[in-house]
Structure formats: C-alpha cells, structure tokens
N, C-alpha and C. Protein backbone atom coordinates (compact mmCIF):
# COMPACT_ATOMS: atom_id res chain seq x y z
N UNK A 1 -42.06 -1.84 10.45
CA UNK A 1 -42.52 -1.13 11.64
C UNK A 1 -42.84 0.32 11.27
N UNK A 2 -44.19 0.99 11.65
CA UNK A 2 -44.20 1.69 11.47
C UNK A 2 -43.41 3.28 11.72
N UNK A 3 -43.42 4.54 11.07
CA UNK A 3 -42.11 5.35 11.65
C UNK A 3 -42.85 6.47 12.72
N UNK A 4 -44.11 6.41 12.59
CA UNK A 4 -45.30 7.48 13.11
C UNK A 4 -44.96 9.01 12.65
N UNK A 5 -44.38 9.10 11.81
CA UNK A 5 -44.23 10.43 10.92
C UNK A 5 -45.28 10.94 10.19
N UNK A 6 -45.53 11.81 10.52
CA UNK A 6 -47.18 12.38 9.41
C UNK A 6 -47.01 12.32 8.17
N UNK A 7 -47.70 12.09 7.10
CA UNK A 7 -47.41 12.78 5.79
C UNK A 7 -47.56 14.34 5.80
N UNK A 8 -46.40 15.15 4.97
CA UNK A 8 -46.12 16.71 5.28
C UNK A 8 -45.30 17.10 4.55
N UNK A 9 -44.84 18.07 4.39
CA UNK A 9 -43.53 19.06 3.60
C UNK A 9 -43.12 18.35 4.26
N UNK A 10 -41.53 17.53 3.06
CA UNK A 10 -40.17 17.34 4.11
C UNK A 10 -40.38 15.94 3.80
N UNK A 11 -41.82 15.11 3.51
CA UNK A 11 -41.58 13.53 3.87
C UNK A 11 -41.69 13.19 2.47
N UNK A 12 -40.65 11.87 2.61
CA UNK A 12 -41.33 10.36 1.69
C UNK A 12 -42.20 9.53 1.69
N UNK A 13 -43.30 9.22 0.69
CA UNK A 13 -44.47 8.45 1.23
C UNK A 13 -44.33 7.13 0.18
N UNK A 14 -44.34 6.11 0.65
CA UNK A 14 -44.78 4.81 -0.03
C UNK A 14 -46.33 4.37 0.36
N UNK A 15 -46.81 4.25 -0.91
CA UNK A 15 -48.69 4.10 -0.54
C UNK A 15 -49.26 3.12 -1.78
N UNK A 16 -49.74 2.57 -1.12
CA UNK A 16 -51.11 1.61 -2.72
C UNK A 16 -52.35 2.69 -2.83
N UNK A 17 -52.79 3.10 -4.17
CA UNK A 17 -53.82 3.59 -4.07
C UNK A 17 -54.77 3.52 -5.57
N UNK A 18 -55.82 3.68 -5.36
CA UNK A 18 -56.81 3.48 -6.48
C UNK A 18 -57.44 4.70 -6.83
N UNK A 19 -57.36 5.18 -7.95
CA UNK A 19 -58.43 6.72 -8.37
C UNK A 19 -59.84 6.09 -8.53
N UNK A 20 -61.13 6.56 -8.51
CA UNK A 20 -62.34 6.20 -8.61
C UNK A 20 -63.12 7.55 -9.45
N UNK A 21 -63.43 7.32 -9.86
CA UNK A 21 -64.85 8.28 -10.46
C UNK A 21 -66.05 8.47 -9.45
N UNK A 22 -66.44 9.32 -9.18
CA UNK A 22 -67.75 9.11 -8.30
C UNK A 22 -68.79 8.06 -8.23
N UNK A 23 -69.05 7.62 -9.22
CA UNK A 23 -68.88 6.33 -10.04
C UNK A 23 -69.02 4.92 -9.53
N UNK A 24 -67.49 5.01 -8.86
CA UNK A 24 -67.23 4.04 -8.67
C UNK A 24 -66.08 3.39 -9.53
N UNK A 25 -66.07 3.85 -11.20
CA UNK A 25 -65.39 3.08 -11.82
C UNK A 25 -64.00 3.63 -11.50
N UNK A 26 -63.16 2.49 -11.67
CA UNK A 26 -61.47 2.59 -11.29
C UNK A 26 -60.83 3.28 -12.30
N UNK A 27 -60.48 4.28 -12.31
CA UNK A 27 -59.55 5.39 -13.44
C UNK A 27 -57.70 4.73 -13.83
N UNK A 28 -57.77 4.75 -12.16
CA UNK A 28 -56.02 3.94 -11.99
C UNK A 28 -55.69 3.36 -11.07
N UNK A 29 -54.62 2.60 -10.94
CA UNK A 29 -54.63 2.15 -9.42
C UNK A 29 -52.60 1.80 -9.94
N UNK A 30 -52.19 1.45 -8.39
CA UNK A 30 -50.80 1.03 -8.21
C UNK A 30 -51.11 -0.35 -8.66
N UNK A 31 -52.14 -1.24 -8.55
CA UNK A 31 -52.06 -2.54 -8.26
C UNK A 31 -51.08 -3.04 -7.27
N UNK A 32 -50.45 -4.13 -7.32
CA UNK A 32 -49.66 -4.67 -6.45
C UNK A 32 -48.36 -3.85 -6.11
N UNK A 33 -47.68 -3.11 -7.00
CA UNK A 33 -46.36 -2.82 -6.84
C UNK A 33 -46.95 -1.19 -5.95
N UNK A 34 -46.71 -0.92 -4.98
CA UNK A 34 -46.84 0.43 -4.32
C UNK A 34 -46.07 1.67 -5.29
N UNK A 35 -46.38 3.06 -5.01
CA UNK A 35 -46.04 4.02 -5.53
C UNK A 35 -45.19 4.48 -4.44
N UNK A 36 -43.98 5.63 -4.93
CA UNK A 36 -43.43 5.86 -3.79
C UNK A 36 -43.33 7.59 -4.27
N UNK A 37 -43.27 8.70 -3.56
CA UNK A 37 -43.46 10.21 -4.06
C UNK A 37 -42.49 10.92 -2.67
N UNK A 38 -41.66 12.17 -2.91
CA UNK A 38 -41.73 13.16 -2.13
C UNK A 38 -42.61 14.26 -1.97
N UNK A 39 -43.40 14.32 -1.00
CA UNK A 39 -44.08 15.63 -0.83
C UNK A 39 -43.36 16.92 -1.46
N UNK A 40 -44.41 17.34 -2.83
CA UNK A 40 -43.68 18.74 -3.37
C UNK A 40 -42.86 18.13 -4.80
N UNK A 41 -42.44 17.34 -5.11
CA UNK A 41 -41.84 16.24 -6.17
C UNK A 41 -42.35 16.37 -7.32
N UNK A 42 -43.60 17.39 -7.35
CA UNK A 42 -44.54 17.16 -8.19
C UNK A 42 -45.31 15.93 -9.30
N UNK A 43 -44.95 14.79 -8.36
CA UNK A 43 -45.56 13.28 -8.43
C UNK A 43 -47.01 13.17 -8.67
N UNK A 44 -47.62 13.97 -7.59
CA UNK A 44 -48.91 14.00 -7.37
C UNK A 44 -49.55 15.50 -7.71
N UNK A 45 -50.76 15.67 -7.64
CA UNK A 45 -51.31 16.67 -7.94
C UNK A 45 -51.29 17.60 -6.32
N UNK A 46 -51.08 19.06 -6.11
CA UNK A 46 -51.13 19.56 -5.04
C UNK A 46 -52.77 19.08 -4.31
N UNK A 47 -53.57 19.10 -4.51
CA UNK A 47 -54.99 18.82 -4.33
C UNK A 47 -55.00 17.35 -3.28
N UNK A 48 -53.75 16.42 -4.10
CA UNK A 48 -54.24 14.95 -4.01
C UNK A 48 -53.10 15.07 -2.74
N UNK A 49 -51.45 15.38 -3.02
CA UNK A 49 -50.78 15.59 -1.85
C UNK A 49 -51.38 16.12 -0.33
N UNK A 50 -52.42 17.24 -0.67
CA UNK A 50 -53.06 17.90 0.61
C UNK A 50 -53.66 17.40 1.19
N UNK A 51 -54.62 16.17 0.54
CA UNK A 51 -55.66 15.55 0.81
C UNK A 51 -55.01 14.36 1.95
N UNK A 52 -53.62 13.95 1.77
CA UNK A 52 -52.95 12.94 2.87
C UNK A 52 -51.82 13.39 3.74
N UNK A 53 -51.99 14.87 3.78
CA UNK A 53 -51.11 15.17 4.90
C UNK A 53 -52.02 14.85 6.32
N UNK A 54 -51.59 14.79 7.63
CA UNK A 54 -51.83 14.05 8.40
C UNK A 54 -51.41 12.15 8.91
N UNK A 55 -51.79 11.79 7.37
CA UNK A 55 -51.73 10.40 6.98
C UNK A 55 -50.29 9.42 7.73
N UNK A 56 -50.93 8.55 8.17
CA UNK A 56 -49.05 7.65 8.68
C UNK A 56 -49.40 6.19 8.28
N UNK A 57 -48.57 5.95 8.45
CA UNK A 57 -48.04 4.61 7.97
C UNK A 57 -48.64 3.43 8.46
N UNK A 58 -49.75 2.80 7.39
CA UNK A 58 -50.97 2.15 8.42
C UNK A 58 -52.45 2.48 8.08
N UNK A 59 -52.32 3.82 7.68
CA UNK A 59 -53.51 4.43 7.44
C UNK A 59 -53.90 4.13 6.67
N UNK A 60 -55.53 3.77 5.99
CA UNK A 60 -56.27 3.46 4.89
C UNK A 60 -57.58 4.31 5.01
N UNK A 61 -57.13 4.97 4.09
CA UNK A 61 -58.95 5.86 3.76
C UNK A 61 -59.28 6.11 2.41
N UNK A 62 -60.36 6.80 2.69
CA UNK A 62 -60.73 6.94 0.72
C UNK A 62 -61.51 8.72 1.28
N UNK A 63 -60.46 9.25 0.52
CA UNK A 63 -60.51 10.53 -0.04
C UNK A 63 -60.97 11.31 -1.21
N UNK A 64 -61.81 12.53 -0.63
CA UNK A 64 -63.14 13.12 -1.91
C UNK A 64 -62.11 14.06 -2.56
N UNK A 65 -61.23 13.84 -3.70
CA UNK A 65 -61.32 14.95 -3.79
C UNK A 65 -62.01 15.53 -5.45
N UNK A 66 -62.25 17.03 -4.54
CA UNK A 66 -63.37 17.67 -5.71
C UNK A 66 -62.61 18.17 -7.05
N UNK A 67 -63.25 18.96 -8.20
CA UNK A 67 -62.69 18.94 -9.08
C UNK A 67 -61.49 19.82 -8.96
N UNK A 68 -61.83 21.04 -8.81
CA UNK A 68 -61.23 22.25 -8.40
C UNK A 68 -59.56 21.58 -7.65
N UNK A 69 -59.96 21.01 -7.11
CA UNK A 69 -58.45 20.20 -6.09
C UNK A 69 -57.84 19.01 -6.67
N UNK A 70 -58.73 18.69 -7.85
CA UNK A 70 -57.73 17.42 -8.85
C UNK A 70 -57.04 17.93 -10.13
N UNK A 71 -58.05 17.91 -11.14
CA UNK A 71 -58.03 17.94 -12.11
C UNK A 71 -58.23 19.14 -12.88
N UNK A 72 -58.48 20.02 -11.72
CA UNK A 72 -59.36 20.95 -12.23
C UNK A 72 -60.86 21.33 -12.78
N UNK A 73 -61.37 22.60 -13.03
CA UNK A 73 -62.66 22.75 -13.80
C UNK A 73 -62.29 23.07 -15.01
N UNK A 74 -62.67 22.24 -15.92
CA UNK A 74 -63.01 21.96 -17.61
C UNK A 74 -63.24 23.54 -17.51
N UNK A 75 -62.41 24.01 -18.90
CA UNK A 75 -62.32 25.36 -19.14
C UNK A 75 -62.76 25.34 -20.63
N UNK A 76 -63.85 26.55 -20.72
CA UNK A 76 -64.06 27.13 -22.31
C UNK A 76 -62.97 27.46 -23.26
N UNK A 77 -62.33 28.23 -22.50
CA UNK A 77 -60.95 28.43 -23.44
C UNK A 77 -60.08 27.41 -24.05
N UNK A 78 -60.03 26.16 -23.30
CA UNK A 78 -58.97 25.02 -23.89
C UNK A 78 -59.86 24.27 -25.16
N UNK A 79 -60.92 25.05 -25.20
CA UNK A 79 -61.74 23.92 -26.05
C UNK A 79 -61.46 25.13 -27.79
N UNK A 80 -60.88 24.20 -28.32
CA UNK A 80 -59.81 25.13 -29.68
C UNK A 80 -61.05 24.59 -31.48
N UNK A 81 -61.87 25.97 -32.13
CA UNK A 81 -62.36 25.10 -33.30
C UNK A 81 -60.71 25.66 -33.94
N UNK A 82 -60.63 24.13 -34.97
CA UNK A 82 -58.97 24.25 -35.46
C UNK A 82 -60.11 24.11 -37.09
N UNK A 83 -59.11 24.82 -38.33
CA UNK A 83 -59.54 24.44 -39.52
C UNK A 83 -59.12 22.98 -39.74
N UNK A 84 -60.27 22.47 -40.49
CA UNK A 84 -60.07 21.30 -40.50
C UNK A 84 -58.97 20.83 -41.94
N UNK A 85 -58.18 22.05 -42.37
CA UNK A 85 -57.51 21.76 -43.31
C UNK A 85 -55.97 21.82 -42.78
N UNK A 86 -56.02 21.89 -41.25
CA UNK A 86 -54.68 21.40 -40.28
C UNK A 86 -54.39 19.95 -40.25
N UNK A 87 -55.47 19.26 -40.78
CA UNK A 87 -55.35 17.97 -40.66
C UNK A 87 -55.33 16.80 -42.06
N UNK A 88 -54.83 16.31 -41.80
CA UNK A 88 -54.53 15.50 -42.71
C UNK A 88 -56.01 14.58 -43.64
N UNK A 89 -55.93 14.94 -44.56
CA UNK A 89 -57.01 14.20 -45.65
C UNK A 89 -57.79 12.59 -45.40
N UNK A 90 -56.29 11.80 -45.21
CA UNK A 90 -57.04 10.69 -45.03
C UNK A 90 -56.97 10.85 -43.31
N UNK A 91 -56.93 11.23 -42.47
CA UNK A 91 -57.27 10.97 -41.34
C UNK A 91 -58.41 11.22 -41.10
N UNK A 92 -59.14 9.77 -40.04
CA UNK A 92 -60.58 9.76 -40.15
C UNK A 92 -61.05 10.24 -38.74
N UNK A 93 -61.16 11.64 -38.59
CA UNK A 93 -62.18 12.55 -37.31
C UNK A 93 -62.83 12.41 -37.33
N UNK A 94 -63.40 11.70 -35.98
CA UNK A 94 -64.27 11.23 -34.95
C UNK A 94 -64.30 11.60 -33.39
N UNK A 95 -65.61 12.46 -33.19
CA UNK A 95 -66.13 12.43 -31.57
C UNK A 95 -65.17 11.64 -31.25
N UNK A 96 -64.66 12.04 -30.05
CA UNK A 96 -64.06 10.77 -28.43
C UNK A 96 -62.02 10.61 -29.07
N UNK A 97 -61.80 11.13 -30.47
CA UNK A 97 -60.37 10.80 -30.92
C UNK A 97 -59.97 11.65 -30.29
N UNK A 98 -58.26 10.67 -29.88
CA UNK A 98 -57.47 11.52 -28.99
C UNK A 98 -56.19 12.01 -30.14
N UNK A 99 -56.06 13.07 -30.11
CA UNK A 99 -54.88 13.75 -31.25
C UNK A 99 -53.72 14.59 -30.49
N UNK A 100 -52.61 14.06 -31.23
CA UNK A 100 -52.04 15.16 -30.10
C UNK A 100 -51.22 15.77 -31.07
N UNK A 101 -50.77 16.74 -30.29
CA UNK A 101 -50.38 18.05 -31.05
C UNK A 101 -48.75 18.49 -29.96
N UNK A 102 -48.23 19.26 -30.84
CA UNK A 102 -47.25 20.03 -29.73
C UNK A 102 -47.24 21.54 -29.60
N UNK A 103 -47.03 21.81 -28.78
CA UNK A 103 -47.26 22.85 -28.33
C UNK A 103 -45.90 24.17 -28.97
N UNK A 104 -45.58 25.48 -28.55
CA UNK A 104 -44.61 26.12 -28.85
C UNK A 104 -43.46 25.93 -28.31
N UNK A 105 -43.72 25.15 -27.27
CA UNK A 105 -42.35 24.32 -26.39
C UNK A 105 -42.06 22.99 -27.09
N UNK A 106 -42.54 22.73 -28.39
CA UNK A 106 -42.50 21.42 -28.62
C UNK A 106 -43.05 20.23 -27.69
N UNK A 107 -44.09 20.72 -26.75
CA UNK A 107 -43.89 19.48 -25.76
C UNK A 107 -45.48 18.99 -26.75
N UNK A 108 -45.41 17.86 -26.22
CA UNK A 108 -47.08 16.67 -26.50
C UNK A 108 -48.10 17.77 -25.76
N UNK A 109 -49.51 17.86 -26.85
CA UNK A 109 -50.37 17.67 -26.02
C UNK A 109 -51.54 17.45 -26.66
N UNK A 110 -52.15 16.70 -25.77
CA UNK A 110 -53.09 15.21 -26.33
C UNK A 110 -54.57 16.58 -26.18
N UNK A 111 -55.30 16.43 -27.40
CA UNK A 111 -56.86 16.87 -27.37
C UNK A 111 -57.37 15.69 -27.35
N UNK A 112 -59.05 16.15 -27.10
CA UNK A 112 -59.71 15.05 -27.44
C UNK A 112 -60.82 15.72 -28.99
N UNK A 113 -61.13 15.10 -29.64
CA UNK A 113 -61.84 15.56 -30.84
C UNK A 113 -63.01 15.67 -30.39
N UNK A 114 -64.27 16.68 -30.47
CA UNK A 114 -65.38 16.75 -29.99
C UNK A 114 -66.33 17.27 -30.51
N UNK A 115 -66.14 17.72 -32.16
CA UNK A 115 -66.97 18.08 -32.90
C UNK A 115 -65.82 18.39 -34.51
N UNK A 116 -67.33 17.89 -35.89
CA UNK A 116 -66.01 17.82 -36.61
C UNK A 116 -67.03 18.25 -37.53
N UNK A 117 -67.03 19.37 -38.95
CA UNK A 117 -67.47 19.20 -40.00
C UNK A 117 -66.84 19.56 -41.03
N UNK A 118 -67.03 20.37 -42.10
CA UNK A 118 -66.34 19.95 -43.38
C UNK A 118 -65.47 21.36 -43.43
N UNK A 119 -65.33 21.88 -42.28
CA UNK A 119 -64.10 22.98 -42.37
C UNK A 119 -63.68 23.60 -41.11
N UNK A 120 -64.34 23.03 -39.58
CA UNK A 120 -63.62 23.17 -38.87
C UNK A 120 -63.50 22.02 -38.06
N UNK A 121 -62.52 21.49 -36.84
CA UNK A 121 -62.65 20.14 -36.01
C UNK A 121 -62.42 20.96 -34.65
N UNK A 122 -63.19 20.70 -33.72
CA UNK A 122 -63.41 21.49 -32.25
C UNK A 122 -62.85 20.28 -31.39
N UNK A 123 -61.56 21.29 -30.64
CA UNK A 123 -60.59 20.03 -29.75
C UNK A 123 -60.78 20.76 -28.70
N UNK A 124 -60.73 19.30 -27.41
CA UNK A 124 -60.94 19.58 -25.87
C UNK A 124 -59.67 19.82 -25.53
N UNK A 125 -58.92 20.52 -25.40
CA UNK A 125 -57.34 20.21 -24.17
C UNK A 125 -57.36 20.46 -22.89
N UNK A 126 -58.81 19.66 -22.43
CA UNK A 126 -59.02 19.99 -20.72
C UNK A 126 -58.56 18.62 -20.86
N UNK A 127 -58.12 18.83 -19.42
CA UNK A 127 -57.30 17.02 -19.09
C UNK A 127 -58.53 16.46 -18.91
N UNK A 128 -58.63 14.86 -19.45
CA UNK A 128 -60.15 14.37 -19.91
C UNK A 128 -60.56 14.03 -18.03
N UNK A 129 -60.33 14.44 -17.24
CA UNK A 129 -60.95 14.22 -15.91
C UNK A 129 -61.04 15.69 -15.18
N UNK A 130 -61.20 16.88 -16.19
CA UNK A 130 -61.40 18.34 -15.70
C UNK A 130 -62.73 18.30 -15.16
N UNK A 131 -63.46 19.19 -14.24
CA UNK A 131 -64.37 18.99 -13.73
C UNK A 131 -65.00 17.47 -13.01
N UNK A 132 -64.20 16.69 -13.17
CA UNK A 132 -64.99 15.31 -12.26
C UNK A 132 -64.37 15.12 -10.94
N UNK A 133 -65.21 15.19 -10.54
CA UNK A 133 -64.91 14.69 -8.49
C UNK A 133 -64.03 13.87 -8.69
N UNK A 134 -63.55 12.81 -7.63
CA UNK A 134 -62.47 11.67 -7.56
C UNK A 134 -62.46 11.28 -6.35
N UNK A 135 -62.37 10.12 -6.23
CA UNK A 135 -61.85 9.53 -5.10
C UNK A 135 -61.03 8.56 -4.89
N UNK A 136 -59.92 8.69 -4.46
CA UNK A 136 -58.36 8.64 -3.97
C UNK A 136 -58.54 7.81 -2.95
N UNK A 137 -58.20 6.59 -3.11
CA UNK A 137 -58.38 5.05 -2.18
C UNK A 137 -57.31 4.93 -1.97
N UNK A 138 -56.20 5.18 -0.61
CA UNK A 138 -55.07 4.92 -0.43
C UNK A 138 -54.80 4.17 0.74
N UNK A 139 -53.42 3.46 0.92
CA UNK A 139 -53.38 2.69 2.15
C UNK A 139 -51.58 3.54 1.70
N UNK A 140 -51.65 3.74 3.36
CA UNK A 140 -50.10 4.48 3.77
C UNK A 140 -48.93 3.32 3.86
N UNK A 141 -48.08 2.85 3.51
CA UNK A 141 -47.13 1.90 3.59
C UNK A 141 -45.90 2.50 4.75
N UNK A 142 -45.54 3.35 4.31
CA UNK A 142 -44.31 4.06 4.96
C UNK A 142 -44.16 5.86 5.14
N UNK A 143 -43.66 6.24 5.89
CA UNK A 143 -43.77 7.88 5.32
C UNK A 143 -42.40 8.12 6.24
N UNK A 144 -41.45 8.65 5.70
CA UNK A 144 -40.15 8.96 6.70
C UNK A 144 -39.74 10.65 6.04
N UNK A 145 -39.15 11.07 6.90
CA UNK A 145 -38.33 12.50 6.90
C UNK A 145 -37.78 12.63 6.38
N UNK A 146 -37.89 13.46 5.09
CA UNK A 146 -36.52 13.25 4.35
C UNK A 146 -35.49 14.44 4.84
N UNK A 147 -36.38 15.75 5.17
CA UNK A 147 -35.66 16.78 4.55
C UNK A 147 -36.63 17.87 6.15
N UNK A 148 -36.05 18.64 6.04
CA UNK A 148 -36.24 19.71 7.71
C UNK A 148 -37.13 20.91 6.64
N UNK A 149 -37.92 20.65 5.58
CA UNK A 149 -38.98 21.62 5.04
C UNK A 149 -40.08 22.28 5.41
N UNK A 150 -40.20 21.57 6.40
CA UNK A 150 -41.58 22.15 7.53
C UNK A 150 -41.04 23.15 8.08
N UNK A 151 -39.85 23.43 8.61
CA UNK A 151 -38.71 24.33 9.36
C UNK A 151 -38.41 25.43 7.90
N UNK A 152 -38.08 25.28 7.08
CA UNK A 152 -37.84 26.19 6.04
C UNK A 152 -38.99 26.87 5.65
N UNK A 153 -39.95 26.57 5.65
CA UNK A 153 -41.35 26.84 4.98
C UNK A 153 -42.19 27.88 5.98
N UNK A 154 -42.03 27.66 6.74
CA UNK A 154 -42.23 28.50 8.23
C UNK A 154 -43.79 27.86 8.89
N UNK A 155 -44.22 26.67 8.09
CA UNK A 155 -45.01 25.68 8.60
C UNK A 155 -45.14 25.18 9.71
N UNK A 156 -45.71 25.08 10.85
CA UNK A 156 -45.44 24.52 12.08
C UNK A 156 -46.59 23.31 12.82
C-alpha cells in the first residue's frame, strides 16, 4: 500500500530504474531486484536525487537529466599527458584502455587511455559519462520517513 510520502530530505526510497544515454542505449539498470537509497546517503548523484523529489510511491517517469546535474562537464584539466616511461614496457597502450591508478589517498582511480606515443600516454579521469545528458527511467516502489530533516534543514 502505498505511504503517499513525497520523495525529500528525511525519506527512504525503494525504486527500479534504468540509466539511458540520449541514445537510447541502457548504461545500467536495477533489473529485477529494486534499489533502495536514503535521500542525502550519497547513493545517488545530488542531480539524480533532485530530479525525484516530489516522486511517491507508484510513480513512473523518465527523467532528463543534463550533464552539469549527472555526471558532470568533461573537464580539460582531468585529461593528464603522463611519460610514457610510468608505465610498464610490456604493457600494451591502446585508445579506449581503462588503467587505473591511485591517487595520494591511495584510493583507485580508473583513466581512460586516449592518446599514446613513444614518450608520452594522455589519460581521461573525467568519469567516462562527463558531459553526456541521461535519462533516469524510474518506477517509485516505496518512499517512507525516516528522519524529521526537512524540519532541521529549514526546508518547508
């Protein structure tokens, strides 16, 4: 039964949903098993969360969202020429290879290879869907209250 709670600061949302490319082609989807997120959880992207506040339990739409509000716009700066003597001899660089690297936090982070010759290799570290539109195919399952954040936030 549905709870008629909006999606908002404060809620739990259980939802099926599909990413699309402008396209058309399918990026990701829940398939059968639903996703479940707190608003703010940082589950979702702020862009994609904003895009289903309103949303209740029941609801099915397909949502634009632009780059700027997903993924971002593909930045000059993340795009790194590295000497190509950072890399290993027999490894074979190629356009479209995904390499990853860590960062000063030690954490992962995945380039994509995008130009290579005999002394430097030019890596993308824009997330490979920076600059592309999207559209966010969701059906609302459930959305309940978790938490009085709309009231803290000074949201009304």
């Amino acid at each position: 039964m549905a709870s008629g709670v909006p999606i908002g600061p404060g809620t739990r949302v259980k939802l099926h949903f599909a990413l699309r490319l402008a396209s058309g082609a399918e990026i990701d989807s829940t398939g059968n098993r639903a996703a479940e997120f707190t608003v703010g959880d940082g589950s979702l992207l702020p862009g994609f969360e904003h895009a289903l506040f309103g949303l209740k339990a029941g609801d099915k739409c397909s949502l634009k969202i632009p780059a700027d509000a997903g993924f971002g716009e593909s930045r000059r700066e993340n795009i790194q020429r590295l000497p190509r003597a950072l890399f290993s001899a027999e490894m074979d660089l190629a356009e479209g290879l995904v390499v990853s690297f860590a960062d000063a936090r030690k954490t992962e982070l995945p380039g994509v290879i995008t130009g290579v010759d005999d002394e430097t290799v030019e890596v993308d570290f824009n997330h490979p869907l920076a600059g592309r539109d999207v559209e966010f195919d969701v059906e609302i399952i459930d959305v309940h209250q978790v938490s009085d954040e709309i009231v803290r936030t000074g949201q009304l």
